[in-house]
N, C-alpha and C. Protein backbone atom coordinates (compact mmCIF):
# COMPACT_ATOMS: atom_id res chain seq x y z
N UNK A 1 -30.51 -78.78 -71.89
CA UNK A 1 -29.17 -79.06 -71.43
C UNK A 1 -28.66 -78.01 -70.43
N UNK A 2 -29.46 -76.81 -70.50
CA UNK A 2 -28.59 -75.91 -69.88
C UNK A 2 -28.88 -76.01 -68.66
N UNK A 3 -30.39 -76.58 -68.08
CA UNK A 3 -30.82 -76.68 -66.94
C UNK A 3 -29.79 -77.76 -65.82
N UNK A 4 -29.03 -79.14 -66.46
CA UNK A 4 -28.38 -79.93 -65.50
C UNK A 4 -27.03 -79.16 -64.87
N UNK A 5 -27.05 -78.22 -65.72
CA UNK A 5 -25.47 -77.84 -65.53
C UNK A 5 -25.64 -76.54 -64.33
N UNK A 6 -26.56 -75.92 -64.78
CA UNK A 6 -26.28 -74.97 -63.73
C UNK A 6 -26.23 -75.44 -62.08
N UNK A 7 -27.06 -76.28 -61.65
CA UNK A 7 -27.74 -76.58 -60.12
C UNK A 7 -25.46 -77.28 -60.18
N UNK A 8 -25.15 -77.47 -60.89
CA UNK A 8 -23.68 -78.11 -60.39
C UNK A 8 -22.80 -76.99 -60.36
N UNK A 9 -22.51 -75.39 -61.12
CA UNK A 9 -22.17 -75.04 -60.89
C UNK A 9 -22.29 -74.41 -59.39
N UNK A 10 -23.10 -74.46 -59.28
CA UNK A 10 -23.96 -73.75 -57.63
C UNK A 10 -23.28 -74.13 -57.03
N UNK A 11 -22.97 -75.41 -57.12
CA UNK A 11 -22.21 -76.36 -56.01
C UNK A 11 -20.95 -76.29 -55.84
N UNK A 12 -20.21 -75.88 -57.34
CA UNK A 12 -19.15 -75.90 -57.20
C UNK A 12 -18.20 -74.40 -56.32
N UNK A 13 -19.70 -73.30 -56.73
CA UNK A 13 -19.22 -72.03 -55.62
C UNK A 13 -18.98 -72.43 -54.26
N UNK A 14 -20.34 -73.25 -53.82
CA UNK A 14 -19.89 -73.46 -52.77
C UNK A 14 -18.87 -74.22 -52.06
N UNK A 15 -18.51 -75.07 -52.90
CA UNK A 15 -17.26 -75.72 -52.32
C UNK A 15 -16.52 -74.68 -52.52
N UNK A 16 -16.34 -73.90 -54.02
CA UNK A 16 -15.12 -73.21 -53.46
C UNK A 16 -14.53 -71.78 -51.99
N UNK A 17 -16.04 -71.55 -51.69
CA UNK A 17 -16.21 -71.14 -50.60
C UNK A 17 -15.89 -71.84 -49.13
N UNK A 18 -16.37 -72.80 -49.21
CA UNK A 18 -15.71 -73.39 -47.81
C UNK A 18 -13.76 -73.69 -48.05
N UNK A 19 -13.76 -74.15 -49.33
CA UNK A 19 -12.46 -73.78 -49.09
C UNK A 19 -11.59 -73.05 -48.74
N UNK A 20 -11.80 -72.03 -49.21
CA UNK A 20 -11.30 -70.41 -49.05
C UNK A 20 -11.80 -70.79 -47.03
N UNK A 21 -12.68 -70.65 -47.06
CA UNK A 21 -13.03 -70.65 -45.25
C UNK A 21 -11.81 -71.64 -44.72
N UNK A 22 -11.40 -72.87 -45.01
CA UNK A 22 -10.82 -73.94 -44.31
C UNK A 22 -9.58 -73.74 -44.77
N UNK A 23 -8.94 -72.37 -45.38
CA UNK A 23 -7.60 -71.96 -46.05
C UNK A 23 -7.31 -71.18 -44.73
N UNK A 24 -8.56 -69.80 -44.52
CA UNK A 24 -8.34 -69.21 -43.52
C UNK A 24 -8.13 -69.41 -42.22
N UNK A 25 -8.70 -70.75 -42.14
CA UNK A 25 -8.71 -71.38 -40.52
C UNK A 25 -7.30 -72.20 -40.40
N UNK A 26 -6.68 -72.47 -41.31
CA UNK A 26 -5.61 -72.93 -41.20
C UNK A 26 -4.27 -72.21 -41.23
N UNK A 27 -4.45 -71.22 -41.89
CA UNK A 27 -3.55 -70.21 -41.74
C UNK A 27 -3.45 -69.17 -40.32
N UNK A 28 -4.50 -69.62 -39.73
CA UNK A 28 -4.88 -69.15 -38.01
C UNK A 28 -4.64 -69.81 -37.15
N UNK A 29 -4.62 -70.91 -37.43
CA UNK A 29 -3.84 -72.00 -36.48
C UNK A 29 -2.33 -72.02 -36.95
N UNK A 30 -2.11 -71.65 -37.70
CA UNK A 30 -0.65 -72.36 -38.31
C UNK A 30 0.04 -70.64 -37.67
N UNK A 31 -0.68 -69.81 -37.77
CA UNK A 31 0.14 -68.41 -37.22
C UNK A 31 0.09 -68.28 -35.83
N UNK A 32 -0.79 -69.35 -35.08
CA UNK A 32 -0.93 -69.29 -33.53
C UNK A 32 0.28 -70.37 -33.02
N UNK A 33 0.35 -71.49 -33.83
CA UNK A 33 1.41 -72.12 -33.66
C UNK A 33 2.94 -71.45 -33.58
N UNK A 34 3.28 -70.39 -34.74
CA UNK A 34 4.23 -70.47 -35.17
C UNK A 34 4.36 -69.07 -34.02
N UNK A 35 3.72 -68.73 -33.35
CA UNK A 35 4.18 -67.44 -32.43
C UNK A 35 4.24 -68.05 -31.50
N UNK A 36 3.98 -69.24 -30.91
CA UNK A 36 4.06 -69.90 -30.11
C UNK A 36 5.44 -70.76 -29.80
N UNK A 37 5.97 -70.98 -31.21
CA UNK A 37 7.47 -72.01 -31.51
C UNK A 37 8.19 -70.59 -31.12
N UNK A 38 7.74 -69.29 -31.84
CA UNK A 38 8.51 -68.06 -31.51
C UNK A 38 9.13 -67.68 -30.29
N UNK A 39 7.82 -67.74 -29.57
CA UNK A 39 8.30 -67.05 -27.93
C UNK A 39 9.00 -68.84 -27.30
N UNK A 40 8.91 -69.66 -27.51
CA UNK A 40 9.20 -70.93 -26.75
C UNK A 40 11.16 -71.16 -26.81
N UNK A 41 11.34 -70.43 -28.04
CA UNK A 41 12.73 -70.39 -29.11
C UNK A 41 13.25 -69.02 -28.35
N UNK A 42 12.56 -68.17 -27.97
CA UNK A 42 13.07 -66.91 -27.33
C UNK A 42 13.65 -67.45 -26.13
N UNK A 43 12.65 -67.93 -25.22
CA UNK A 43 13.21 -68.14 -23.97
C UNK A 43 14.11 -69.07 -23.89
N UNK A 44 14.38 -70.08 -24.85
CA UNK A 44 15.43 -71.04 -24.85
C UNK A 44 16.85 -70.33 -25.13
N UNK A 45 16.53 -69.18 -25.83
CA UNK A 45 17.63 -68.34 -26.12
C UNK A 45 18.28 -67.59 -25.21
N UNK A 46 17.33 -67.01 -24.48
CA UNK A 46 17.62 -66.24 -23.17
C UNK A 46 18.08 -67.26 -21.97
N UNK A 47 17.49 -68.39 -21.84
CA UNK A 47 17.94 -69.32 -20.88
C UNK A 47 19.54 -69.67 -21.30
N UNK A 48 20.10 -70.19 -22.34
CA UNK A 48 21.36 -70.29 -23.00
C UNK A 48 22.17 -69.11 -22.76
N UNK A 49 21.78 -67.59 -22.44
CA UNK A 49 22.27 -67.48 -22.53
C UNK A 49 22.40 -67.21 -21.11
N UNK A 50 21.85 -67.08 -20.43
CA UNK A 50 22.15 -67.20 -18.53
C UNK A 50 23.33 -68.00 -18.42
N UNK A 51 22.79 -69.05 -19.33
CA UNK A 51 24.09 -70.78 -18.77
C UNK A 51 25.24 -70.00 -18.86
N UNK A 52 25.76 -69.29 -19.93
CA UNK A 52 26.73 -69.10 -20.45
C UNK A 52 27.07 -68.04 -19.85
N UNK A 53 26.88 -67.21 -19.24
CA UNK A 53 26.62 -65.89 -18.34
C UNK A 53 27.32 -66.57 -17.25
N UNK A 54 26.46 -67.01 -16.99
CA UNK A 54 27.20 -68.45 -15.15
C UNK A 54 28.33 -69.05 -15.51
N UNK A 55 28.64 -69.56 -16.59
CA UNK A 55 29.93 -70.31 -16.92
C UNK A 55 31.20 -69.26 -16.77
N UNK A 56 31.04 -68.17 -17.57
CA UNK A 56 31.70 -67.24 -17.99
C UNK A 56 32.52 -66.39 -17.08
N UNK A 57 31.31 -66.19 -16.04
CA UNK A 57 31.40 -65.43 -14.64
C UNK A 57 32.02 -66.55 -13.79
N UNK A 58 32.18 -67.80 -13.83
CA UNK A 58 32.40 -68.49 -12.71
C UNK A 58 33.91 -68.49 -13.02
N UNK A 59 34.15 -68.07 -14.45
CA UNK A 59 35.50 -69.00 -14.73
C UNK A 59 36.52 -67.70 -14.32
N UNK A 60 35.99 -66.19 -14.65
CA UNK A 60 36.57 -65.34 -14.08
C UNK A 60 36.92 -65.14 -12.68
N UNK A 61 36.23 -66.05 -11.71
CA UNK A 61 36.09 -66.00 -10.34
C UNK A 61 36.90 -66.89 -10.11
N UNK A 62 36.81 -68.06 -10.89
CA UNK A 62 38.21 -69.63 -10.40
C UNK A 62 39.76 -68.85 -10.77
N UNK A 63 39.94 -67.69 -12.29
CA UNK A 63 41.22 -67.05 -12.46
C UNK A 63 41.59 -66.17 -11.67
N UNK A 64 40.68 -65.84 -10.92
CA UNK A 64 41.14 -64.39 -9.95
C UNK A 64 41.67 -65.34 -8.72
N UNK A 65 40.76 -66.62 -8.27
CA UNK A 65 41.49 -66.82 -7.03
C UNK A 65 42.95 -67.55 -7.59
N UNK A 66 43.03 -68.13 -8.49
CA UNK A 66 43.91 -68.69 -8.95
C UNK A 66 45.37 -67.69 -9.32
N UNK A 67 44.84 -66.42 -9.76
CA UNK A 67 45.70 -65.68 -9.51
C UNK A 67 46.18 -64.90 -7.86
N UNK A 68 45.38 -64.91 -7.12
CA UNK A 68 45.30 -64.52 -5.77
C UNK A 68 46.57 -65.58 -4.83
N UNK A 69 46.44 -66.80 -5.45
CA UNK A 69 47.01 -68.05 -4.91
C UNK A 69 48.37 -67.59 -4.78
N UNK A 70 49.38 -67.56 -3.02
CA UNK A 70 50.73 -67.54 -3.31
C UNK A 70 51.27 -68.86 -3.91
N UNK A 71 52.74 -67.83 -4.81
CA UNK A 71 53.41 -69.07 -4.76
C UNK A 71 54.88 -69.02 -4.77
N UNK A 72 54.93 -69.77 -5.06
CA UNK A 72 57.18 -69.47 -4.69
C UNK A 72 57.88 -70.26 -5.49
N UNK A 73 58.28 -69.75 -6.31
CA UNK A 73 59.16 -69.84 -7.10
C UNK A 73 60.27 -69.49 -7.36
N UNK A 74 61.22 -70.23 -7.22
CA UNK A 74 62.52 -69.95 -7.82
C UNK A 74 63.31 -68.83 -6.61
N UNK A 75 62.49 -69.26 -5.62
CA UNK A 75 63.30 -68.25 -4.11
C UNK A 75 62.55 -66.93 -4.06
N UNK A 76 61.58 -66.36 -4.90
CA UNK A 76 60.53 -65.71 -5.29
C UNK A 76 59.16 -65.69 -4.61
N UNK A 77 59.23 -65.46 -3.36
CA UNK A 77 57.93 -65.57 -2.73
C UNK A 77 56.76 -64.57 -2.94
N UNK A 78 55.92 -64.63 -3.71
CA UNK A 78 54.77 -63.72 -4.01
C UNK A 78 53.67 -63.51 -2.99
N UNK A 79 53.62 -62.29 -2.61
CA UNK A 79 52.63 -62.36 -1.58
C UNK A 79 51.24 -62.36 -1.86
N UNK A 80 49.74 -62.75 -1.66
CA UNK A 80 48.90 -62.76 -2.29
C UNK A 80 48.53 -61.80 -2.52
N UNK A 81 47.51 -61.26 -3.75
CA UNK A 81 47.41 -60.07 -3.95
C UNK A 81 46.37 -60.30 -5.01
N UNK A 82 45.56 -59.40 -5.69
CA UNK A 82 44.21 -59.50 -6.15
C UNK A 82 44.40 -58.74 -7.44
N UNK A 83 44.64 -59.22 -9.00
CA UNK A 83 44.67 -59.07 -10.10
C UNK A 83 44.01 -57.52 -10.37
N UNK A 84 44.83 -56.13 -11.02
CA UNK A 84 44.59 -54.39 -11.08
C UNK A 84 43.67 -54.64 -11.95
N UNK A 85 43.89 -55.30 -13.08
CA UNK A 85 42.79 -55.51 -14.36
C UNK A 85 42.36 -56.97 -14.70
N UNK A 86 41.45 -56.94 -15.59
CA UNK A 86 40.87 -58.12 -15.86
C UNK A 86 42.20 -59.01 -17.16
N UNK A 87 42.71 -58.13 -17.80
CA UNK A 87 44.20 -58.25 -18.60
C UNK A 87 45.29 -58.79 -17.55
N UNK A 88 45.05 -58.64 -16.60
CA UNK A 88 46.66 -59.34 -15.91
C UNK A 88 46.12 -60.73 -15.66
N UNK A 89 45.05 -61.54 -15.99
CA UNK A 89 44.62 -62.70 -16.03
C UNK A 89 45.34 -63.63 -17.09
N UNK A 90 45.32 -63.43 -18.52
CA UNK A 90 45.82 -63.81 -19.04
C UNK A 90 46.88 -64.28 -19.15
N UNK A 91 48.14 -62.83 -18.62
CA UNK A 91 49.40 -63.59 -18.18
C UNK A 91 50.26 -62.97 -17.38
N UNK A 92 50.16 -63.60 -16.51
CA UNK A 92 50.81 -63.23 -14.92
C UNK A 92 52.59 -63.64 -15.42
N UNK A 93 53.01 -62.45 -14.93
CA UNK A 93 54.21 -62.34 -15.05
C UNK A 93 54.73 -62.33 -13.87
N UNK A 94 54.24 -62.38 -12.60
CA UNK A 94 55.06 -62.26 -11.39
C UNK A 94 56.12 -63.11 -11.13
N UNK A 95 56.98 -62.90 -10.43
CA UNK A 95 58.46 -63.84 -10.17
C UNK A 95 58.75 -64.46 -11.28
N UNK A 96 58.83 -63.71 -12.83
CA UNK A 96 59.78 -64.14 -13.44
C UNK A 96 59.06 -65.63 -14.30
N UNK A 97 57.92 -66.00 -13.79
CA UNK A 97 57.03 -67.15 -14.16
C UNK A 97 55.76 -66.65 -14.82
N UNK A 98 55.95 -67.30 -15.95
CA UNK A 98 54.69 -67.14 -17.12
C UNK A 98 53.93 -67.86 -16.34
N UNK A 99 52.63 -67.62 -15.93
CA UNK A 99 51.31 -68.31 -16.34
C UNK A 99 50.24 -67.90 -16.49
N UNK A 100 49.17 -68.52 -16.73
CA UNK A 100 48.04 -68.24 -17.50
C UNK A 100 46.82 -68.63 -17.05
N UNK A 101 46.11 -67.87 -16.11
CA UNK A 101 44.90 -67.73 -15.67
C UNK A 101 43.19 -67.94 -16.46
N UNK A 102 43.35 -67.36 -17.19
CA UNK A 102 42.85 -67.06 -18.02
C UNK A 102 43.25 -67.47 -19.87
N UNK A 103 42.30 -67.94 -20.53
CA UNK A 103 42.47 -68.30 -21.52
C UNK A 103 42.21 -66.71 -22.83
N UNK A 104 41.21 -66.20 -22.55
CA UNK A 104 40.37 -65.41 -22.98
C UNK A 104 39.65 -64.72 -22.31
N UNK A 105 39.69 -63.17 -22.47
CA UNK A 105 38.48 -62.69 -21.71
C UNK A 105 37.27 -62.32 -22.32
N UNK A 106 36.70 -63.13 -21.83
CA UNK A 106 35.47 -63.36 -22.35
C UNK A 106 34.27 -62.25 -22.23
N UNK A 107 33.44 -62.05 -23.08
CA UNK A 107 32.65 -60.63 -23.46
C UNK A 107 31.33 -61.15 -22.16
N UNK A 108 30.61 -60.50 -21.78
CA UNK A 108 29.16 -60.47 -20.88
C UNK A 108 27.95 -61.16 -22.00
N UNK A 109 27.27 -62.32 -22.05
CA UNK A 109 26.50 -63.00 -23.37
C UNK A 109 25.01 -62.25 -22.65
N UNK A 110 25.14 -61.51 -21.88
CA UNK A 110 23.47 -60.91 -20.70
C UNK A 110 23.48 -59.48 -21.64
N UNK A 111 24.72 -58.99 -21.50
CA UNK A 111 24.83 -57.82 -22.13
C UNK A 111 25.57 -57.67 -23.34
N UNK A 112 26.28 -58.97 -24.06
CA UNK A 112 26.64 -58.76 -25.30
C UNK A 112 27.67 -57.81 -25.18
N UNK A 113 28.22 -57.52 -24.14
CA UNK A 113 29.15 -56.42 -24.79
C UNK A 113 30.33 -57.32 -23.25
N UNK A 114 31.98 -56.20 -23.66
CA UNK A 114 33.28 -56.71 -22.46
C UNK A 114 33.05 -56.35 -21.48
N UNK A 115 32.29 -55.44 -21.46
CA UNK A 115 32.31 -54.22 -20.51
C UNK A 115 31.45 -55.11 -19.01
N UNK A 116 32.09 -55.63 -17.77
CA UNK A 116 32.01 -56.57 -16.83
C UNK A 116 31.63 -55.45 -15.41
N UNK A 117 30.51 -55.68 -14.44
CA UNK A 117 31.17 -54.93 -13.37
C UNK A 117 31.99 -55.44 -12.89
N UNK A 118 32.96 -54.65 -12.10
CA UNK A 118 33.83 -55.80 -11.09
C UNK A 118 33.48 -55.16 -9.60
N UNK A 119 34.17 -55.98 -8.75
CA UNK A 119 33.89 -56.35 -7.50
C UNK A 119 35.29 -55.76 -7.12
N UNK A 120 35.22 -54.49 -6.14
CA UNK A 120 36.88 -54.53 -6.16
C UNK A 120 37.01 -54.31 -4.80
N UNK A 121 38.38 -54.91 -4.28
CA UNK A 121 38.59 -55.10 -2.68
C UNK A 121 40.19 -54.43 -2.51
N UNK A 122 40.56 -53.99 -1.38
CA UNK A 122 42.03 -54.18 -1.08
C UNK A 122 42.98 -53.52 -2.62
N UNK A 123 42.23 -52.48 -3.42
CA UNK A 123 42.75 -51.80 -4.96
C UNK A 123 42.76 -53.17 -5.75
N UNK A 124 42.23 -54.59 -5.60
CA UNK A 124 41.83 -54.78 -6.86
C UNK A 124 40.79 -56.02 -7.09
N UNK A 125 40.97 -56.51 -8.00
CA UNK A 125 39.61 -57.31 -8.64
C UNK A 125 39.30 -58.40 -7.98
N UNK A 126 38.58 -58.60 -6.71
CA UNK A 126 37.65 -59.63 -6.30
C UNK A 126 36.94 -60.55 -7.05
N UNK A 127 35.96 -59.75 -7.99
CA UNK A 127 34.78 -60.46 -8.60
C UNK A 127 34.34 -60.02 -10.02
N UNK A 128 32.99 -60.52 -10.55
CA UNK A 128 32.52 -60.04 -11.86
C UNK A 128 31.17 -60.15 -11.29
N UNK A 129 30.71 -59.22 -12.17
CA UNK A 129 28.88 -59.16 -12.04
C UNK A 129 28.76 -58.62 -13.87
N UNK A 130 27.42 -59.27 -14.01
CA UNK A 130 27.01 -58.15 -15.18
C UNK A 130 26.34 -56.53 -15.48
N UNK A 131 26.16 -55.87 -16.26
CA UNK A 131 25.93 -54.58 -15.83
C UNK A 131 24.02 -54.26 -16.14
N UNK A 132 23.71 -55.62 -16.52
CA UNK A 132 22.32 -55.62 -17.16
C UNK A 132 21.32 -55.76 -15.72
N UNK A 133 20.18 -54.82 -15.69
CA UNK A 133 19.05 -55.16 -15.01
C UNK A 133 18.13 -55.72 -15.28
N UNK A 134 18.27 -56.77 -16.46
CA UNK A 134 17.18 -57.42 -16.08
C UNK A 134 16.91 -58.52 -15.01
N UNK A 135 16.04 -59.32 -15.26
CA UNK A 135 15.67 -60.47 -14.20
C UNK A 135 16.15 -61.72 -14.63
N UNK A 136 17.38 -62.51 -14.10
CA UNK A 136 17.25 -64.07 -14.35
C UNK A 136 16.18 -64.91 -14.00
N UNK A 137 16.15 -65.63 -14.79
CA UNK A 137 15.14 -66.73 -15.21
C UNK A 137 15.30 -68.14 -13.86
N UNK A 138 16.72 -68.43 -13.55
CA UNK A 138 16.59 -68.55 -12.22
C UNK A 138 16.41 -67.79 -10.91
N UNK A 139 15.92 -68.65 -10.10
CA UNK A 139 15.64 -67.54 -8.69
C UNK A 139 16.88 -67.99 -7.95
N UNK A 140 17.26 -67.09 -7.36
CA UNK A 140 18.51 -67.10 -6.54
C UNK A 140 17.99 -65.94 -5.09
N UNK A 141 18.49 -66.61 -3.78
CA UNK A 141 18.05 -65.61 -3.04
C UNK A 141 18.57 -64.69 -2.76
N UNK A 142 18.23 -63.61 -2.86
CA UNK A 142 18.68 -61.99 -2.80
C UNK A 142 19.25 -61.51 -4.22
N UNK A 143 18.70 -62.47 -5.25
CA UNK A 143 19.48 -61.65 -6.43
C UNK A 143 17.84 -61.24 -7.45
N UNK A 144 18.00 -60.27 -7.54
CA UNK A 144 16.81 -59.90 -8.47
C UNK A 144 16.87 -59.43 -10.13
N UNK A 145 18.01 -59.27 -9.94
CA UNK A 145 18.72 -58.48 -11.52
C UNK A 145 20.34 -59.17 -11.72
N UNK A 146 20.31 -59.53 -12.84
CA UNK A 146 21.46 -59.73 -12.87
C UNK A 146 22.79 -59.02 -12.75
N UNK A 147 22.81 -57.80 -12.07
CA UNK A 147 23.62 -57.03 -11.84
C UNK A 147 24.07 -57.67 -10.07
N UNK A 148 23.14 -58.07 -9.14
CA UNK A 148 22.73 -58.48 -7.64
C UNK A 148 23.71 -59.83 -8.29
N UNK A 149 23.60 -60.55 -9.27
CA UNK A 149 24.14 -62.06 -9.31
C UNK A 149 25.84 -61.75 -8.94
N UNK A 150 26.23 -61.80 -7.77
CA UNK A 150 28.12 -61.47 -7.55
C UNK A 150 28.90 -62.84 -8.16
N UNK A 151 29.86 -62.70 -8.51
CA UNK A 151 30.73 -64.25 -8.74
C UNK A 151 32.18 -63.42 -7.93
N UNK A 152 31.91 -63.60 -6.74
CA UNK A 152 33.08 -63.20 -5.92
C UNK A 152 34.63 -64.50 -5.59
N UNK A 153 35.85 -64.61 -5.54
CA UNK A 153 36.63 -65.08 -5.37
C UNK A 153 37.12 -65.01 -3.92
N UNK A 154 37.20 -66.32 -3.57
CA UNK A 154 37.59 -66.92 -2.47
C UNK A 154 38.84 -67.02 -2.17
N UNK A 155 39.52 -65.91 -1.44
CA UNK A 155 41.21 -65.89 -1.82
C UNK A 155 41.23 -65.88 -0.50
N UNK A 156 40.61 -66.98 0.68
CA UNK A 156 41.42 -67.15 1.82
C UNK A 156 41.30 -66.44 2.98
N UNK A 157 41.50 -66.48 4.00
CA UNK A 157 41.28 -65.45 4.68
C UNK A 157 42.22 -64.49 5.96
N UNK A 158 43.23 -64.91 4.68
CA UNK A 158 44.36 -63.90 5.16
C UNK A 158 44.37 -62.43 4.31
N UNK A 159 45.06 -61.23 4.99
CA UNK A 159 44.86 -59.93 4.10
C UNK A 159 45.46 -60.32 2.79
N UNK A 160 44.17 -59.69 1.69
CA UNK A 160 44.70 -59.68 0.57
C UNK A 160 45.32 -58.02 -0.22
């Protein structure tokens, strides 16, 4: 009796050997995959956050000219003039008229932090840039770092 049994255990090492082998090969594919979903999830992250970088920056550039814009009110003629801080966006008090440029000032999503370059003309705020060197993921010509990316305001081209 003892002779049928052994030639099956034999067999059964070896299966459990290729298993163990076809455990390892799968856990090698499944870790090549998953560094792969890794870096694919990175750059989607970094791309998101460009978008939002461009949104952010553009909207500071539409409040500055928007604040730049004369206007006249109430016999109150404001001459154009280019916002001291990124805070007088929010709420323009000139001639006696609340308004509101700006909703929020919004933090840099490139650099995670408030801290904005600005662009400054005539003593005050033209534009926004970010303060980060790295490289956007779009190509833009003449911009190499996102510090080069300007979001300058179009206030006309009378002296501001």
């Amino acid at each position: 009796m003892a002779a049928p049994t052994r030639p099956i255990e034999m067999a059964g090492k070896r299966l459990r050997g290729f298993a163990y082998l076809v455990l390892l090969l799968w856990l090698a594919v499944a870790g090549a995959m998953l560094s792969a979903l890794g870096s694919h999830w990175s750059f989607e992250a970094r791309r998101e956050r460009e978008r939002e970088f461009a949104f952010r920056a553009d909207q500071y550039r539409l409040a500055i000219e928007s604040f730049a814009a004369p206007i006249n009110v109430n016999g109150c003629s404001n001459l154009q003039q280019l916002p001291v801080r990124l805070e007088d966006l929010l709420e323009d008090r000139r001639c006696g008229l609340s308004r509101h440029h700006l909703r929020t000032l919004y933090a840099d999503p490139i650099t995670r932090s408030a801290d904005w370059g600005l662009v400054m003309e005539f003593g005050g705020i033209r534009g926004v840039y970010s303060q980060s060197l790295a490289e956007p993921i779009r190509r833009l010509v003449g911009v190499k770092t996102y510090r080069d990316w300007r979001f300058v305001a179009n206030c006309g081209t009378g002296a501001v």
